[in-house]
PDB file of N, CA and C in Angstrom:
ATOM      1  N   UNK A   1      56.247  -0.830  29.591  1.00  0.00           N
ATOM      2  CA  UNK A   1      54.815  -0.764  29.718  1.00  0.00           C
ATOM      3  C   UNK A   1      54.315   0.664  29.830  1.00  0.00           C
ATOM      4  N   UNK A   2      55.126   1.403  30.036  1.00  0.00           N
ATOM      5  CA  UNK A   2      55.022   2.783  30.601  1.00  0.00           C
ATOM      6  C   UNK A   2      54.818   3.201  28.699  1.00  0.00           C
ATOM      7  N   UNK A   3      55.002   2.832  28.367  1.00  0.00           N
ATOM      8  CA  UNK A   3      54.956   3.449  26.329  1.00  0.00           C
ATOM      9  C   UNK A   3      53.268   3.449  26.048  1.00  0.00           C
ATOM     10  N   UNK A   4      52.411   2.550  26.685  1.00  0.00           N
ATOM     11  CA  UNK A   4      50.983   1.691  26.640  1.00  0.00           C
ATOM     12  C   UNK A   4      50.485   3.363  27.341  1.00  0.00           C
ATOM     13  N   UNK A   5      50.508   3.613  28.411  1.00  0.00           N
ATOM     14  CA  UNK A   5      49.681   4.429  29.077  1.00  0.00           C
ATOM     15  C   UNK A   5      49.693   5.708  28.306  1.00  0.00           C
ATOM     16  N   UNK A   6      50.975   6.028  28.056  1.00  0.00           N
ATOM     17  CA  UNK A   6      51.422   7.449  27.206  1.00  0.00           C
ATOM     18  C   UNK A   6      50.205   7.502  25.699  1.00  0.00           C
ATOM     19  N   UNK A   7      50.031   6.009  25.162  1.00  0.00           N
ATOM     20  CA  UNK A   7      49.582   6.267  23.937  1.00  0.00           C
ATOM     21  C   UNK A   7      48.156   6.486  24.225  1.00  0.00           C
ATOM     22  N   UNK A   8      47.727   5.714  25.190  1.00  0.00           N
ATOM     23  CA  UNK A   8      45.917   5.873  25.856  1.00  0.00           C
ATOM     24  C   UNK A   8      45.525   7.413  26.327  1.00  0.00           C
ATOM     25  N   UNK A   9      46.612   7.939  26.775  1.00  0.00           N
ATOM     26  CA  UNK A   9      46.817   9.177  27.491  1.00  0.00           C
ATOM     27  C   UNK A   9      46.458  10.138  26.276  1.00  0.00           C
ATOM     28  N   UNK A  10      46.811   9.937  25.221  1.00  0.00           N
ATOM     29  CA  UNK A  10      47.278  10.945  24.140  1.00  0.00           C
ATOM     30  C   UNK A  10      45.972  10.972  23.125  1.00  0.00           C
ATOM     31  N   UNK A  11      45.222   9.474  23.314  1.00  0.00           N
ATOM     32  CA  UNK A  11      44.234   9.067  22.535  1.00  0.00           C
ATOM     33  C   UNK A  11      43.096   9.854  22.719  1.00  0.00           C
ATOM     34  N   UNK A  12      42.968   9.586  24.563  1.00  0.00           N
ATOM     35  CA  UNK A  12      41.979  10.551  24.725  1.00  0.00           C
ATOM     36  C   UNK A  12      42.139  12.053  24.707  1.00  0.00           C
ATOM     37  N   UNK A  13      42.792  12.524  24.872  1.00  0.00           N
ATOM     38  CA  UNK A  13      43.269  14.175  24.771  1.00  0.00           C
ATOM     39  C   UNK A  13      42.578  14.485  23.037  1.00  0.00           C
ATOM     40  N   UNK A  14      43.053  13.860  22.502  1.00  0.00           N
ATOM     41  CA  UNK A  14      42.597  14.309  20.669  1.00  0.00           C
ATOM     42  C   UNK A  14      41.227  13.653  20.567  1.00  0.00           C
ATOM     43  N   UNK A  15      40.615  13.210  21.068  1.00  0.00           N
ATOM     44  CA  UNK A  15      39.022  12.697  20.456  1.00  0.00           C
ATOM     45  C   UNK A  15      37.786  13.286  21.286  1.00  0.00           C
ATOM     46  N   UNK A  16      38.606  14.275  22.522  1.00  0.00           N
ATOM     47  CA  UNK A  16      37.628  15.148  23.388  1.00  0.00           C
ATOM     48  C   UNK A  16      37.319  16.650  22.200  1.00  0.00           C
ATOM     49  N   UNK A  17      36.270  16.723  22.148  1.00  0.00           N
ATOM     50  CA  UNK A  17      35.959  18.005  21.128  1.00  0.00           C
ATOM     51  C   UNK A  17      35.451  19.198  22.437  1.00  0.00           C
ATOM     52  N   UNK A  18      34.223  19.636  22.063  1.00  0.00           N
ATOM     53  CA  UNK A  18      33.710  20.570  22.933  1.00  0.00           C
ATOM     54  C   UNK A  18      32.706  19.744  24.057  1.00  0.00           C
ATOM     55  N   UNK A  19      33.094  19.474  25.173  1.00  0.00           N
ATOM     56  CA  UNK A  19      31.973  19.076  26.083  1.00  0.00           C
ATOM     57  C   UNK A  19      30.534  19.374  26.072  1.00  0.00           C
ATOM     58  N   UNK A  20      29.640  18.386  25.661  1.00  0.00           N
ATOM     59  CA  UNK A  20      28.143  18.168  25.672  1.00  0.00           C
ATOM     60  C   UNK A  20      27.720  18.848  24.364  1.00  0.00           C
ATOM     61  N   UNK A  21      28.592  19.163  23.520  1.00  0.00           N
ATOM     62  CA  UNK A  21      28.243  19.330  22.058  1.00  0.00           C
ATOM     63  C   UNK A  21      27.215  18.388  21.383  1.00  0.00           C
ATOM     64  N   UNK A  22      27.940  17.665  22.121  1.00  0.00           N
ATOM     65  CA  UNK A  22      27.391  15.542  20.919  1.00  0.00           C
ATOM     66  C   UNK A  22      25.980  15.552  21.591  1.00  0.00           C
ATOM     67  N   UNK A  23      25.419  16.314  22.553  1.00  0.00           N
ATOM     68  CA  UNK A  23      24.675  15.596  23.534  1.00  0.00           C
ATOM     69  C   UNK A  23      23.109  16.909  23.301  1.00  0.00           C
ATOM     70  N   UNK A  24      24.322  18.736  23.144  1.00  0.00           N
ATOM     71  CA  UNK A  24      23.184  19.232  22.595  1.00  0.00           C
ATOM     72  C   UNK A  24      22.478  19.251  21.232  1.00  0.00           C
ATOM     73  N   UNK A  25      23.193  18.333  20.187  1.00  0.00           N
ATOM     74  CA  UNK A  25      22.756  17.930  18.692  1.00  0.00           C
ATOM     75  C   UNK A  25      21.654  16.842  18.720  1.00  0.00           C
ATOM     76  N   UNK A  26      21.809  16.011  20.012  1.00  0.00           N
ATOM     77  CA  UNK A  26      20.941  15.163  19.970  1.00  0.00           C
ATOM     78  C   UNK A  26      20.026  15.178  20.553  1.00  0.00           C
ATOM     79  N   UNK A  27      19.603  16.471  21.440  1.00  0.00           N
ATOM     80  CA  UNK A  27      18.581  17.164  22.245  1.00  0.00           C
ATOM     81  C   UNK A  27      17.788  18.099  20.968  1.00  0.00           C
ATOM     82  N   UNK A  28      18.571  18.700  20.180  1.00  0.00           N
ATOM     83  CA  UNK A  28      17.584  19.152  19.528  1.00  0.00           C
ATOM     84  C   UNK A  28      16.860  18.490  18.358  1.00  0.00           C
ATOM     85  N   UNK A  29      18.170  17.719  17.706  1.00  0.00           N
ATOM     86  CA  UNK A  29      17.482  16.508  16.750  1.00  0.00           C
ATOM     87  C   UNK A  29      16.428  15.920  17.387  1.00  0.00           C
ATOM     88  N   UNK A  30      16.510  15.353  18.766  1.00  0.00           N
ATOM     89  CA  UNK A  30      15.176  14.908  18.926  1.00  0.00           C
ATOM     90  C   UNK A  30      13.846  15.817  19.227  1.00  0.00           C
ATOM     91  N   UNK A  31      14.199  16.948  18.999  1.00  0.00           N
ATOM     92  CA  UNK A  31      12.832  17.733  19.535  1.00  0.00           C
ATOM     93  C   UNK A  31      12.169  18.420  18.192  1.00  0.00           C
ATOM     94  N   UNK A  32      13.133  18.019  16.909  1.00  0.00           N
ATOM     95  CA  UNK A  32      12.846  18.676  15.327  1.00  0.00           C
ATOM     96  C   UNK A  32      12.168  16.936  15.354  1.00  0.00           C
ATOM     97  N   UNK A  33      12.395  15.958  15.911  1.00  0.00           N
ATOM     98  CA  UNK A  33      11.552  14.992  15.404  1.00  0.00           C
ATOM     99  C   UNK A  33      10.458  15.018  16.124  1.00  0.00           C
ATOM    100  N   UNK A  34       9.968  15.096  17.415  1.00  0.00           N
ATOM    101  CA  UNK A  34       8.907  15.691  18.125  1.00  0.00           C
ATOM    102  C   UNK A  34       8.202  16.558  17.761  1.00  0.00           C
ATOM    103  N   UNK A  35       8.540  17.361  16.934  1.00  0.00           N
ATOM    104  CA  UNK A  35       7.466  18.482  16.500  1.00  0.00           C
ATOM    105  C   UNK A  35       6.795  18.190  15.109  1.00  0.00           C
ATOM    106  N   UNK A  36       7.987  17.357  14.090  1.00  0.00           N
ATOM    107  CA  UNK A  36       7.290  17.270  12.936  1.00  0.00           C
ATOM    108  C   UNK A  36       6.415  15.663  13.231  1.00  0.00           C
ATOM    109  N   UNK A  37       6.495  15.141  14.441  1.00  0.00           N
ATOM    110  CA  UNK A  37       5.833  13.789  14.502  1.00  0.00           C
ATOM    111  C   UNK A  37       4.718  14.057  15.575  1.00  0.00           C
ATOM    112  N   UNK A  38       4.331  14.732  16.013  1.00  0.00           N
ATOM    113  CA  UNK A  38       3.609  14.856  17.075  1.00  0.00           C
ATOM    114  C   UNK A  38       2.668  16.592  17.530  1.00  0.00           C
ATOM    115  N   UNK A  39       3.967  17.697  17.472  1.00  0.00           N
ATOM    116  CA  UNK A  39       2.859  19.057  17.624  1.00  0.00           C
ATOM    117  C   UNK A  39       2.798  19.017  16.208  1.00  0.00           C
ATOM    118  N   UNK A  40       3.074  19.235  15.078  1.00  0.00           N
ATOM    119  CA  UNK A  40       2.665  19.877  14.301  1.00  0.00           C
ATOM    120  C   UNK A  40       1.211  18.966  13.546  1.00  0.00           C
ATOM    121  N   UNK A  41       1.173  17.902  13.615  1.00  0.00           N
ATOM    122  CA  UNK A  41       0.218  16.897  13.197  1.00  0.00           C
ATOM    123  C   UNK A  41      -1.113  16.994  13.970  1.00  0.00           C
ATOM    124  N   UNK A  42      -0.841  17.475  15.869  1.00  0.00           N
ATOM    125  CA  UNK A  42      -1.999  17.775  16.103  1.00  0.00           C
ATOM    126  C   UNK A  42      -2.440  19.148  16.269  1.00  0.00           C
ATOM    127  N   UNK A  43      -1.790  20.080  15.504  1.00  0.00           N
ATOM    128  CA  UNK A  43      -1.957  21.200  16.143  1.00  0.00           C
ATOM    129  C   UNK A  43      -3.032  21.488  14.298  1.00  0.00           C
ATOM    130  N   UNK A  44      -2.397  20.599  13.854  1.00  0.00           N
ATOM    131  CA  UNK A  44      -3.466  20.555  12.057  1.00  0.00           C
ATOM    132  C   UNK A  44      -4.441  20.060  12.800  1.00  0.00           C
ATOM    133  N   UNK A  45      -4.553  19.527  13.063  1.00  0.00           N
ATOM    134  CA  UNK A  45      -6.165  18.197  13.534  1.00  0.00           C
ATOM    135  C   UNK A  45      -6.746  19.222  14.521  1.00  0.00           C
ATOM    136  N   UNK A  46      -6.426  20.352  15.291  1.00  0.00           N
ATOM    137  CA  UNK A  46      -7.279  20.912  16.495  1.00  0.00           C
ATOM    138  C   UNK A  46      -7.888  22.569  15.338  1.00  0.00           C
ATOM    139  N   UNK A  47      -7.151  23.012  14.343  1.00  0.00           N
ATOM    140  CA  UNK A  47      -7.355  23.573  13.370  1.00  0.00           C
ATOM    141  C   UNK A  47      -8.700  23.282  12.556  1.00  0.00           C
ATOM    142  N   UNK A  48      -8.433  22.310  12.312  1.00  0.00           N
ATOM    143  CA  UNK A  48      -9.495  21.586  11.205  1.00  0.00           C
ATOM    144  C   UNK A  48     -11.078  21.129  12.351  1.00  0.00           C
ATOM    145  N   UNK A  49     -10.594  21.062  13.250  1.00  0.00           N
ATOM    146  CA  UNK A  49     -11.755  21.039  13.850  1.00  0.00           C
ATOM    147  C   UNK A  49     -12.651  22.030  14.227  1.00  0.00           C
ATOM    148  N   UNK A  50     -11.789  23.495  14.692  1.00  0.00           N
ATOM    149  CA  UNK A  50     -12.236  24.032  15.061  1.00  0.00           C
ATOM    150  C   UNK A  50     -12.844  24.983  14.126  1.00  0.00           C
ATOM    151  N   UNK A  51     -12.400  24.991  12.588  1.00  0.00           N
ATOM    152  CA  UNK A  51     -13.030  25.683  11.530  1.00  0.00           C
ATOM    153  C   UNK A  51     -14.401  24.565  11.093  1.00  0.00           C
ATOM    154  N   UNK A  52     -14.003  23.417  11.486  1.00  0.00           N
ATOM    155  CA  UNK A  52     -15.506  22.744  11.100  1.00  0.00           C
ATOM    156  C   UNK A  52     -16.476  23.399  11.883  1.00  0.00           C
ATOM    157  N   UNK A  53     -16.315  23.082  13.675  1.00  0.00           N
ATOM    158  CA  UNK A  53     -17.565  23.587  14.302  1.00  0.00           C
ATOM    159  C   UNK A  53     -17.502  25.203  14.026  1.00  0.00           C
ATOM    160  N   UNK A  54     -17.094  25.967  13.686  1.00  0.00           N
ATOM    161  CA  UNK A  54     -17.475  27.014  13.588  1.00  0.00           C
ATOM    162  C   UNK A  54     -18.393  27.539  12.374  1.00  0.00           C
ATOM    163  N   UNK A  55     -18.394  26.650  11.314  1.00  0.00           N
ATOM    164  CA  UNK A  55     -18.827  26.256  10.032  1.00  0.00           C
ATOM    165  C   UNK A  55     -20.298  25.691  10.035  1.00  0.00           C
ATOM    166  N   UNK A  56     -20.358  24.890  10.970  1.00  0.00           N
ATOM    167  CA  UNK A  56     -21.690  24.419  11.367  1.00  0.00           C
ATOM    168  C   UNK A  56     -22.584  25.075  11.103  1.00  0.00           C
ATOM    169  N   UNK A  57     -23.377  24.784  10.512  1.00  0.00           N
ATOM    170  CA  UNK A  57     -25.269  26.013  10.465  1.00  0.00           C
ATOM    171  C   UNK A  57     -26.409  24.993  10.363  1.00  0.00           C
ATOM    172  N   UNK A  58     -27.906  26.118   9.903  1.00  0.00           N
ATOM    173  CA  UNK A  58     -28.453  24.692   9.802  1.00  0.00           C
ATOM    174  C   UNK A  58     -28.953  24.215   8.966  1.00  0.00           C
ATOM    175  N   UNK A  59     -29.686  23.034   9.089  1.00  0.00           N
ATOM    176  CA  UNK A  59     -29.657  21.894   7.627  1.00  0.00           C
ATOM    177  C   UNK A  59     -28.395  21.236   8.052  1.00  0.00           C
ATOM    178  N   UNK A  60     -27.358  21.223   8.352  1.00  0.00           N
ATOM    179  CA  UNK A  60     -26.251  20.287   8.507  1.00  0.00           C
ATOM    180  C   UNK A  60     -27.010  19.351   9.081  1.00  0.00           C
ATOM    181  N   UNK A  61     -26.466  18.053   8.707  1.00  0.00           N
ATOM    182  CA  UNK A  61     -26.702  16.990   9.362  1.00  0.00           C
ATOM    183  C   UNK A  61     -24.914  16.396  10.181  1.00  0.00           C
ATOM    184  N   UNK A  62     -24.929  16.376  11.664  1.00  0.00           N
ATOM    185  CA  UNK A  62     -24.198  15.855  12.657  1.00  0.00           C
ATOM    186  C   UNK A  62     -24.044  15.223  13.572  1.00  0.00           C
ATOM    187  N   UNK A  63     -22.776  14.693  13.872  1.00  0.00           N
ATOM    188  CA  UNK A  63     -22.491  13.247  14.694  1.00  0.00           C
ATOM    189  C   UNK A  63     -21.666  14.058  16.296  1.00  0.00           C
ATOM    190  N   UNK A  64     -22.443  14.372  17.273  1.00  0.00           N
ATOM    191  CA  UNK A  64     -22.023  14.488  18.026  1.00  0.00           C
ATOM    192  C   UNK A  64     -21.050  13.456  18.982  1.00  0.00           C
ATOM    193  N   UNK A  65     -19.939  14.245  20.019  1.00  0.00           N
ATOM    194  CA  UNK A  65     -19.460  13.291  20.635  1.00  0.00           C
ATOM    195  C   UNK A  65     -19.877  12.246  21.417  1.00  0.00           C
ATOM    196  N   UNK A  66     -20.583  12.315  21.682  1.00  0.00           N
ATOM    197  CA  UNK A  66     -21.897  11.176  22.509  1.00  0.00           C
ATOM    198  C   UNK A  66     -22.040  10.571  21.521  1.00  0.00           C
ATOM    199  N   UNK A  67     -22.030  10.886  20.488  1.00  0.00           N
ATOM    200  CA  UNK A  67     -22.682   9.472  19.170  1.00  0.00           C
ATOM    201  C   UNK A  67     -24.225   9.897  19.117  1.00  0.00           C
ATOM    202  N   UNK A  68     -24.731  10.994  19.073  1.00  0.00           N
ATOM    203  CA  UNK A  68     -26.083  11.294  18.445  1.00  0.00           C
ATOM    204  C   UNK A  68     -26.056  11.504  17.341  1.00  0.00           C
ATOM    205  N   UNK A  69     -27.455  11.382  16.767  1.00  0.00           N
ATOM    206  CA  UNK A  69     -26.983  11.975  14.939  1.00  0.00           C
ATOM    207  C   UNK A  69     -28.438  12.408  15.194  1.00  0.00           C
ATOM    208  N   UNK A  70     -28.242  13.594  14.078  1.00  0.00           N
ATOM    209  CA  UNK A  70     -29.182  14.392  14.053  1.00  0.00           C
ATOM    210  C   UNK A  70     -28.942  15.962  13.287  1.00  0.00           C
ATOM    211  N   UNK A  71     -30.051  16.501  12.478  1.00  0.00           N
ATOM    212  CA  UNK A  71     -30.474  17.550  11.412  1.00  0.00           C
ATOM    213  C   UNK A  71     -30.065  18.999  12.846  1.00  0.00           C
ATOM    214  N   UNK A  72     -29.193  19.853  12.161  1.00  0.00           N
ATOM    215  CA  UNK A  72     -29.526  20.908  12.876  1.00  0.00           C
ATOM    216  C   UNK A  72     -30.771  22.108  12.673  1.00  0.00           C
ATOM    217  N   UNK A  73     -31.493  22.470  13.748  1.00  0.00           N
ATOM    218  CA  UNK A  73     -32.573  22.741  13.453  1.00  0.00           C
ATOM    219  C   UNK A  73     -32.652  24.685  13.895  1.00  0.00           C
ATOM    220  N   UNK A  74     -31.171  24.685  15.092  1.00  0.00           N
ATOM    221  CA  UNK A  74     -31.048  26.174  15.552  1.00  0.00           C
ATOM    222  C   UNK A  74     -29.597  25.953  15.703  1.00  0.00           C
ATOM    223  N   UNK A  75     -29.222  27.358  15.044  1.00  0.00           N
ATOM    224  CA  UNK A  75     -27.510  27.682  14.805  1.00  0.00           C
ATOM    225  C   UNK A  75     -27.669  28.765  15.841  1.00  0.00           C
ATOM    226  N   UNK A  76     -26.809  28.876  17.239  1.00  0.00           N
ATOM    227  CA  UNK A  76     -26.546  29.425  17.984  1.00  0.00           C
ATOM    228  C   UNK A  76     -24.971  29.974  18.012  1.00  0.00           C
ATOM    229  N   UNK A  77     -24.333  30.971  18.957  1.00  0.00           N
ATOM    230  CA  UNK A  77     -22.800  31.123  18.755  1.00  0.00           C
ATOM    231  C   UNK A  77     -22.374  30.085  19.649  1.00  0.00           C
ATOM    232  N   UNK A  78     -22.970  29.635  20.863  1.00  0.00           N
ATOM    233  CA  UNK A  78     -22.609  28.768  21.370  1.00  0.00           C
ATOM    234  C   UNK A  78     -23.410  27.221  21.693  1.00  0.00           C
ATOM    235  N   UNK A  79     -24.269  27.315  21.632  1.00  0.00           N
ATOM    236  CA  UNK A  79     -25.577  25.911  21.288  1.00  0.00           C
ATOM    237  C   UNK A  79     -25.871  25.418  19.900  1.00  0.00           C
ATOM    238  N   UNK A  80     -26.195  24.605  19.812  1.00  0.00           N
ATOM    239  CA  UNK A  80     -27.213  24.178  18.308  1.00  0.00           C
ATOM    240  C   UNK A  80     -27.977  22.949  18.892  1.00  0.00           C
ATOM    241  N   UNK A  81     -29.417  23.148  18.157  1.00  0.00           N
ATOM    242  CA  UNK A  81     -30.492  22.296  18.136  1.00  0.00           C
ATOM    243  C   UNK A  81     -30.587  21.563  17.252  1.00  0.00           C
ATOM    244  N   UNK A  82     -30.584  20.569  18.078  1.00  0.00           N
ATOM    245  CA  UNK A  82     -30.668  19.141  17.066  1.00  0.00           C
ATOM    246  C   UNK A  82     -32.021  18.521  17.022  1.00  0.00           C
ATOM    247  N   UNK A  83     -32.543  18.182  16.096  1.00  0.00           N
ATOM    248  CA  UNK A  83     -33.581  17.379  15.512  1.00  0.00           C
ATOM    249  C   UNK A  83     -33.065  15.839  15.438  1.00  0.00           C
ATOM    250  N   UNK A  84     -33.237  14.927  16.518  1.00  0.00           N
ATOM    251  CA  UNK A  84     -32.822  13.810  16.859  1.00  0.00           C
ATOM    252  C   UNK A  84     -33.868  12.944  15.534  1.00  0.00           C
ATOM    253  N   UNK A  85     -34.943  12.996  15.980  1.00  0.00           N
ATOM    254  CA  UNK A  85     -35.987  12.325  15.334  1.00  0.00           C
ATOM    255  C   UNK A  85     -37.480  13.236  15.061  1.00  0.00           C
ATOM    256  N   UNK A  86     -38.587  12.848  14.714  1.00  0.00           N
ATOM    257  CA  UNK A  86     -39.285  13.966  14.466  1.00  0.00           C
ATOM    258  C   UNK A  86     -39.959  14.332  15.710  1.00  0.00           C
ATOM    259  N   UNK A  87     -40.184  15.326  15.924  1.00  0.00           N
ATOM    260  CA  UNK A  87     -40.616  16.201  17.198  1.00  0.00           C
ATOM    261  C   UNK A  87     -39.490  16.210  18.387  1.00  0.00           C
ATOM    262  N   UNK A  88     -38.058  15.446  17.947  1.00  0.00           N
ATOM    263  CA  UNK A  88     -37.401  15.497  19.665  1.00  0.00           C
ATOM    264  C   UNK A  88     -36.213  15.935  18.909  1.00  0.00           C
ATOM    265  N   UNK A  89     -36.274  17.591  19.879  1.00  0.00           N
ATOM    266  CA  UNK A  89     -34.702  18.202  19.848  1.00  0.00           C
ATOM    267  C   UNK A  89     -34.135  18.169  20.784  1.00  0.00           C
ATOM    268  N   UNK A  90     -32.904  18.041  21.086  1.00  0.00           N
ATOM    269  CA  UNK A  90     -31.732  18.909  21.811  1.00  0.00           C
ATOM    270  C   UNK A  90     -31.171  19.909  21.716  1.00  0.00           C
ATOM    271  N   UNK A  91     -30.398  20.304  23.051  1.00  0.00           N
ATOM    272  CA  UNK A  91     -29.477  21.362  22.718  1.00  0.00           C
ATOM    273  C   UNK A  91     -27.985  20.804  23.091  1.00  0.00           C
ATOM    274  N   UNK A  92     -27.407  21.306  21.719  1.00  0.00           N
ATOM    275  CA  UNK A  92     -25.899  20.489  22.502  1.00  0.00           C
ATOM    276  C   UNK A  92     -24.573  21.449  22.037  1.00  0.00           C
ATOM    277  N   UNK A  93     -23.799  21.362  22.691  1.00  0.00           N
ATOM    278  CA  UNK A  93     -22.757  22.809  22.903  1.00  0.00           C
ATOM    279  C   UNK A  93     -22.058  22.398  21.438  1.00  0.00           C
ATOM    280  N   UNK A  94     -21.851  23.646  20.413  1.00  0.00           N
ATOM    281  CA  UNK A  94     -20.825  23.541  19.326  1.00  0.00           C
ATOM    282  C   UNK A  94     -19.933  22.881  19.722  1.00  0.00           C
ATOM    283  N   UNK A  95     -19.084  22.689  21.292  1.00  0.00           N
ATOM    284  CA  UNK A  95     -18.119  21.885  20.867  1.00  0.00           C
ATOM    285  C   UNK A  95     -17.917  20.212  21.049  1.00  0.00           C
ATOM    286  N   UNK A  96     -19.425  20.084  21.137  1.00  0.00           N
ATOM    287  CA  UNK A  96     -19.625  18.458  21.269  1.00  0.00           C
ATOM    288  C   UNK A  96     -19.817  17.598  19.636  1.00  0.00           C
ATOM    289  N   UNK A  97     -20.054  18.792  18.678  1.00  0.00           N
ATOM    290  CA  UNK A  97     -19.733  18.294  17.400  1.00  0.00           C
ATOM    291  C   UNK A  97     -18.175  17.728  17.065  1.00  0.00           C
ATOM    292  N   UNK A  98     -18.211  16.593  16.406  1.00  0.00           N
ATOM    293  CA  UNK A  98     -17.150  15.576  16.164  1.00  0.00           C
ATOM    294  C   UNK A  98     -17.017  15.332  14.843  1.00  0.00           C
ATOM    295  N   UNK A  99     -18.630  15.258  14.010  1.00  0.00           N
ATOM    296  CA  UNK A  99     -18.260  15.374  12.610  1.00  0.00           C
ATOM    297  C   UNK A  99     -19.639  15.649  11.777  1.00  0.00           C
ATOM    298  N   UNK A 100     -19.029  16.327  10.295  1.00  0.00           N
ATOM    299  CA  UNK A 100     -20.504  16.889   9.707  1.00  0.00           C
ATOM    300  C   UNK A 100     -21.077  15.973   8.478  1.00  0.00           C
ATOM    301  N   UNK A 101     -21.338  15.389   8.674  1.00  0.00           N
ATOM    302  CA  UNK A 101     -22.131  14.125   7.711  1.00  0.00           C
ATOM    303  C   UNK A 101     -22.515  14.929   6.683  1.00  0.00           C
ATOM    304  N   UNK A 102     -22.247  14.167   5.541  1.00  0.00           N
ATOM    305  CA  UNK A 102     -23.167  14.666   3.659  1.00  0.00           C
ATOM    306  C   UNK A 102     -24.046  15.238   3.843  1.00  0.00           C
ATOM    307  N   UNK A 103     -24.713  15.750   2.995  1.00  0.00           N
ATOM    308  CA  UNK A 103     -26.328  16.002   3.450  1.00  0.00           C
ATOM    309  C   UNK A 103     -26.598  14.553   2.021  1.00  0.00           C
ATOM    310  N   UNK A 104     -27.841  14.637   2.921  1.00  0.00           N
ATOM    311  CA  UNK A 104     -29.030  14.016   2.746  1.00  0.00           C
ATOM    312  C   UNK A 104     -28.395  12.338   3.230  1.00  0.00           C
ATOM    313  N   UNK A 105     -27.292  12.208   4.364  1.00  0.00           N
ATOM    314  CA  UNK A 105     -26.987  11.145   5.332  1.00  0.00           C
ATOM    315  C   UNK A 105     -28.745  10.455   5.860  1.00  0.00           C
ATOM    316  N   UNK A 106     -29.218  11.339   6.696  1.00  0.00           N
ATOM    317  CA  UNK A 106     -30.402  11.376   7.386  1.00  0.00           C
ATOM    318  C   UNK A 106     -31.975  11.552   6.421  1.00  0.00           C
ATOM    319  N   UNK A 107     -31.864  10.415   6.028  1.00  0.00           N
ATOM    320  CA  UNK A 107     -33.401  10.504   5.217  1.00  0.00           C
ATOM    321  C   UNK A 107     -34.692  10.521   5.716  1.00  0.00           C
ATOM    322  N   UNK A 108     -34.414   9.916   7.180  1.00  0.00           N
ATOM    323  CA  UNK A 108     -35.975   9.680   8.130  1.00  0.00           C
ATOM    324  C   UNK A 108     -36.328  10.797   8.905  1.00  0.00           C
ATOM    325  N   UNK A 109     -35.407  11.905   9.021  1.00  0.00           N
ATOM    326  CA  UNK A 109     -35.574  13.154   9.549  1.00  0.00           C
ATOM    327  C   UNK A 109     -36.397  13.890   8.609  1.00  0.00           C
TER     328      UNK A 109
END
């Protein structure tokens, strides 16, 4: 029986490679899938946003985060005036814009 242990003995000795090798391939494999599934996808989407609101002027017609819509009426570096309806503006911070509608979206303005 003593032949049994010798061969288990010998098995494991040859299938040990470099300790935590197996373990740092799969730490970084998962962090090359983390980046192409997750930062790099939003780090496009915070890009694209932030060249929209900076893009903003006026005549745009926009959908603030609140869900207002409305003609911009004053391009500020940090405000813009919105023309909600006729005679009622706001002021609402460039970065509460969410999205810039076609023109001519807003026909009753």
């Amino acid at each position: 029986m003593s032949f049994f242990v010798s061969d288990a003995m010998a098995a494991a000795e040859t299938t040990s490679g470099v300790p935590g090798f197996d373990s740092f391939i799969f730490v970084g494999l998962l962090f090359v899938i983390f980046y192409f599934m997750i930062i790099r996808p939003q780090s496009k989407r915070q890009k694209e946003q932030r060249n929209m609101v900076a893009e903003v002027g006026k005549g745009d017609e926009v959908v603030t985060n609140g869900g207002l819509v409305g003609k911009v009426v004053k391009a500020g570096d940090t405000y813009l005036g919105l023309e909600l309806a006729a005679g009622v503006e706001v002021n609402v911070q460039r970065n509460a814009i969410s999205q810039v509608l076609p023109k001519g979206t807003l026909k009753s303005l």
